[in-house]
C-alpha atoms as a PDB file:
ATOM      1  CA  UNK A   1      52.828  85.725  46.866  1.00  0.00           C
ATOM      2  CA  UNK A   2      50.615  86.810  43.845  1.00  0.00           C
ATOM      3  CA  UNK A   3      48.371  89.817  44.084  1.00  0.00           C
ATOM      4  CA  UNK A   4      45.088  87.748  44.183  1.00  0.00           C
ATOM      5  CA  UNK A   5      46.380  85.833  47.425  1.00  0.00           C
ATOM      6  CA  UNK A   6      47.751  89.018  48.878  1.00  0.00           C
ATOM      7  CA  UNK A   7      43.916  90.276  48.715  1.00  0.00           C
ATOM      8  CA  UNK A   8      42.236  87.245  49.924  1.00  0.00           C
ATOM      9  CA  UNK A   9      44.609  86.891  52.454  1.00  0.00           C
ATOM     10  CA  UNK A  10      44.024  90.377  53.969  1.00  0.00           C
ATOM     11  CA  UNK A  11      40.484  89.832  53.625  1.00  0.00           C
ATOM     12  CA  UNK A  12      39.944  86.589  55.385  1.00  0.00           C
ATOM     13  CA  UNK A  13      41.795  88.152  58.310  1.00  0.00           C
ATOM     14  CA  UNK A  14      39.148  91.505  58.585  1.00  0.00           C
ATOM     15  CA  UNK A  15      36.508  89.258  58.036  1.00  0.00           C
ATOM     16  CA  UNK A  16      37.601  86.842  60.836  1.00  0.00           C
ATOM     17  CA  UNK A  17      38.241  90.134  63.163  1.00  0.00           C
ATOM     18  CA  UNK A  18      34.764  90.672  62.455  1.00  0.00           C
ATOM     19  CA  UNK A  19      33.410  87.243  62.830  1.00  0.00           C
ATOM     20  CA  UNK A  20      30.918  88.573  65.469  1.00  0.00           C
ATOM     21  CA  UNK A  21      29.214  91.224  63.965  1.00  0.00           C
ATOM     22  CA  UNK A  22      25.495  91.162  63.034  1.00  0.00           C
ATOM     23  CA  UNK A  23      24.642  89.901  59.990  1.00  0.00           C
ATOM     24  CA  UNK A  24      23.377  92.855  58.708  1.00  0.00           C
ATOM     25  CA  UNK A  25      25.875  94.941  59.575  1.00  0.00           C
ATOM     26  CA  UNK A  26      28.554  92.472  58.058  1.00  0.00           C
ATOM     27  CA  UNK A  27      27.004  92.901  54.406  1.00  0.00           C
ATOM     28  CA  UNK A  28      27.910  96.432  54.791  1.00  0.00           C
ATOM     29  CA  UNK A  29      31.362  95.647  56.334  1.00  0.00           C
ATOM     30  CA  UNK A  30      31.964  93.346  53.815  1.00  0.00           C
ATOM     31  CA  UNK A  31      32.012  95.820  50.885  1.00  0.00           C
ATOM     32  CA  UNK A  32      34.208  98.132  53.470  1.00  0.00           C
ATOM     33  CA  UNK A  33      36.455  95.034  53.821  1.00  0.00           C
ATOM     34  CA  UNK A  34      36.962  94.353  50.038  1.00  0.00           C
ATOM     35  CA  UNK A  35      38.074  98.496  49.167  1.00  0.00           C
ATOM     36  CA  UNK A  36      40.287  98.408  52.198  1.00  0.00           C
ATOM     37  CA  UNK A  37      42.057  94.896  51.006  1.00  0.00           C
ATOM     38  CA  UNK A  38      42.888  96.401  47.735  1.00  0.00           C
ATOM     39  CA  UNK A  39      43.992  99.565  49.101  1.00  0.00           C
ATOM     40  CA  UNK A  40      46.235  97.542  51.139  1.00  0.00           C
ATOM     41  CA  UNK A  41      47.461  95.126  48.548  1.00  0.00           C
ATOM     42  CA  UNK A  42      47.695  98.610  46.213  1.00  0.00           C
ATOM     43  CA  UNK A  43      49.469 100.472  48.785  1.00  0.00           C
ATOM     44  CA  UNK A  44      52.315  97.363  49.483  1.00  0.00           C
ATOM     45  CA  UNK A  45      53.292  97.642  45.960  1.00  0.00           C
ATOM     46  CA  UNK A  46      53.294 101.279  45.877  1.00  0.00           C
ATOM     47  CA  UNK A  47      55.729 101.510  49.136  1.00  0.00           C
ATOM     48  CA  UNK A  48      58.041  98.653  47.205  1.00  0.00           C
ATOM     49  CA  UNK A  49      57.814 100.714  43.935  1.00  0.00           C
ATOM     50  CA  UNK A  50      58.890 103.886  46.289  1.00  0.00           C
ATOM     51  CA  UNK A  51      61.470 102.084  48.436  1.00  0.00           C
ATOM     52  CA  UNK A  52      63.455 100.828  45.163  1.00  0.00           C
ATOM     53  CA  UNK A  53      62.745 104.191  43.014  1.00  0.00           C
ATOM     54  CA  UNK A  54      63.180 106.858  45.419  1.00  0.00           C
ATOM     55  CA  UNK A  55      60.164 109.820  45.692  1.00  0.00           C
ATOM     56  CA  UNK A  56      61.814 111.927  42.860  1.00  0.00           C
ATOM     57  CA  UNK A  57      63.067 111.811  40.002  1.00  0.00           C
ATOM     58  CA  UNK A  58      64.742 114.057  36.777  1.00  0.00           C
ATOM     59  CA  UNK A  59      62.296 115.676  34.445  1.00  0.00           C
ATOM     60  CA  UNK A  60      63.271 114.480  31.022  1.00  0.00           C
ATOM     61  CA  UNK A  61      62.545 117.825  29.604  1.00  0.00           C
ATOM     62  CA  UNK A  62      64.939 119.784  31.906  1.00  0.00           C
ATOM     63  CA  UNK A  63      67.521 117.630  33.429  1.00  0.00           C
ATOM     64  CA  UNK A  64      68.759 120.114  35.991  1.00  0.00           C
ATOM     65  CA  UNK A  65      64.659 119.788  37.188  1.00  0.00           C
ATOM     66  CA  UNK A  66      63.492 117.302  39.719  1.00  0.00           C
ATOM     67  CA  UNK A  67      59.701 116.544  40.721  1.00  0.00           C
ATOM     68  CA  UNK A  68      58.194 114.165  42.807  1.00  0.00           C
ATOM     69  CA  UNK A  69      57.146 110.936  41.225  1.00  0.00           C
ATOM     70  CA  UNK A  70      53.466 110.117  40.189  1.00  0.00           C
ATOM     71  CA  UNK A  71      53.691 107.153  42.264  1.00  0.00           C
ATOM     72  CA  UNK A  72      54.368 108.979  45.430  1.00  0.00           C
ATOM     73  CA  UNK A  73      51.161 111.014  45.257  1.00  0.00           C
ATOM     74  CA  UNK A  74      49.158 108.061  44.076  1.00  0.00           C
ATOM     75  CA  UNK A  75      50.663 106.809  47.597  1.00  0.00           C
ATOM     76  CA  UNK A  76      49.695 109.740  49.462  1.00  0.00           C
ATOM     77  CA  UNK A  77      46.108 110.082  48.272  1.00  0.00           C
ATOM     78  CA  UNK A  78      45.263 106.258  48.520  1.00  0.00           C
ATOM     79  CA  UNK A  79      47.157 106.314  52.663  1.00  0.00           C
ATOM     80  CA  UNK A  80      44.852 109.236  53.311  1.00  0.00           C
ATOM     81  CA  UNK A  81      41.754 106.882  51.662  1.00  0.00           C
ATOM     82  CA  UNK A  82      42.711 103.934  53.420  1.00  0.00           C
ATOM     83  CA  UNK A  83      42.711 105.176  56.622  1.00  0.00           C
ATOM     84  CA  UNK A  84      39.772 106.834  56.177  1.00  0.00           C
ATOM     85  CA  UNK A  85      38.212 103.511  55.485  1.00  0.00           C
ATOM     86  CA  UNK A  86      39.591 101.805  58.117  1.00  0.00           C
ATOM     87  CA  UNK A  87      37.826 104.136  60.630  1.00  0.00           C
ATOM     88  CA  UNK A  88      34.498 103.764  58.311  1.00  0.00           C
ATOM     89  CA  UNK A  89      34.430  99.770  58.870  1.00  0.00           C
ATOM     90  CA  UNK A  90      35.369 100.245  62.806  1.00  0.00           C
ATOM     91  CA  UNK A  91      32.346 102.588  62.968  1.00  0.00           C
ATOM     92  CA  UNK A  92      30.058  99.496  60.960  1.00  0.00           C
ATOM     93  CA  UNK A  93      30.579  98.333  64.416  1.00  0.00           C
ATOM     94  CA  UNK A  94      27.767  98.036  67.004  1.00  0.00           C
ATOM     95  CA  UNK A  95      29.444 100.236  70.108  1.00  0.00           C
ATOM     96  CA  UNK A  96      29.901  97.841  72.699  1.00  0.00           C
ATOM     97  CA  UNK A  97      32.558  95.944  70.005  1.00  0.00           C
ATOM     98  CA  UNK A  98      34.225  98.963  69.026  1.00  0.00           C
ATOM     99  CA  UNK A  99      36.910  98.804  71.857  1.00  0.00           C
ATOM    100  CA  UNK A 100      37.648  95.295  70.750  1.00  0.00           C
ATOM    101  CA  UNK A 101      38.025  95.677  66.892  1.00  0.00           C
ATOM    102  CA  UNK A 102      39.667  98.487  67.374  1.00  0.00           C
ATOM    103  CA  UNK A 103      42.612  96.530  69.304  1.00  0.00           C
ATOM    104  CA  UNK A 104      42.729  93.778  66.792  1.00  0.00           C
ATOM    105  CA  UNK A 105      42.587  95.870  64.228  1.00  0.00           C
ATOM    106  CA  UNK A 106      45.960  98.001  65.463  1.00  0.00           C
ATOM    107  CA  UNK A 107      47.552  94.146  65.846  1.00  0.00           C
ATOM    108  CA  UNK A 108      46.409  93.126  62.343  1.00  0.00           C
ATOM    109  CA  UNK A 109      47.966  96.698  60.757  1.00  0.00           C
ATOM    110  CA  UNK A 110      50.943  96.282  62.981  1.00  0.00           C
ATOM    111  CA  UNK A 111      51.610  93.181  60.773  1.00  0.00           C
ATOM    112  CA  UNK A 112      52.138  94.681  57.917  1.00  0.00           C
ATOM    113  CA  UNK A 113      53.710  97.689  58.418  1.00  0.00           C
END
């Protein structure tokens, strides 16, 4: 599957997990929803990049030297960032539907990890 239907995918299935929101509060969650589909598309492609690659590699400078790969703490930063927005969009929510979204949001990560 390309990247665009990767994205739109992920997106259709927050937005449906959120179908019941306020209006008003959904314009907000919306914008949440887009930055946490491409962190999540981002972050797939990342882990594939890592899985095949490894999370270090040879300098070219000095052989002998190993570092970790740039990819690994793009990874890192963008986990810490997604998560971070993940609990932003669950906290869009009005209180009483936190308990709920919460839920299907743990079955709708659980899906792709």
């Amino acid at each position: 599957m390309d990247k665009d239907s990767r994205y739109n995918q992920i997106q259709d299935e927050l937005t449906k997990l959120f179908k019941d929101v306020q209006p008003e509060q959904m314009q907000l969650a919306n914008r949440i929803i887009q930055r946490i589909a491409f962190m999540h598309v981002t972050l797939e492609d990342l882990e594939e990049d890592i899985k095949a690659n490894g999370t270090y590699e040879q300098t070219k400078t000095r052989p002998h030297k190993i570092r970790e790969r740039p990819v690994v703490k793009t990874y890192n930063a963008m986990i810490k960032n997604y998560n971070a927005t993940i609990k932003q969009l669950v906290n869009r929510l009005s209180t009483q539907k936190n308990d709920e979204a919460d839920d299907e949001l743990l079955v709708f990560l659980s899906k792709y990890r």
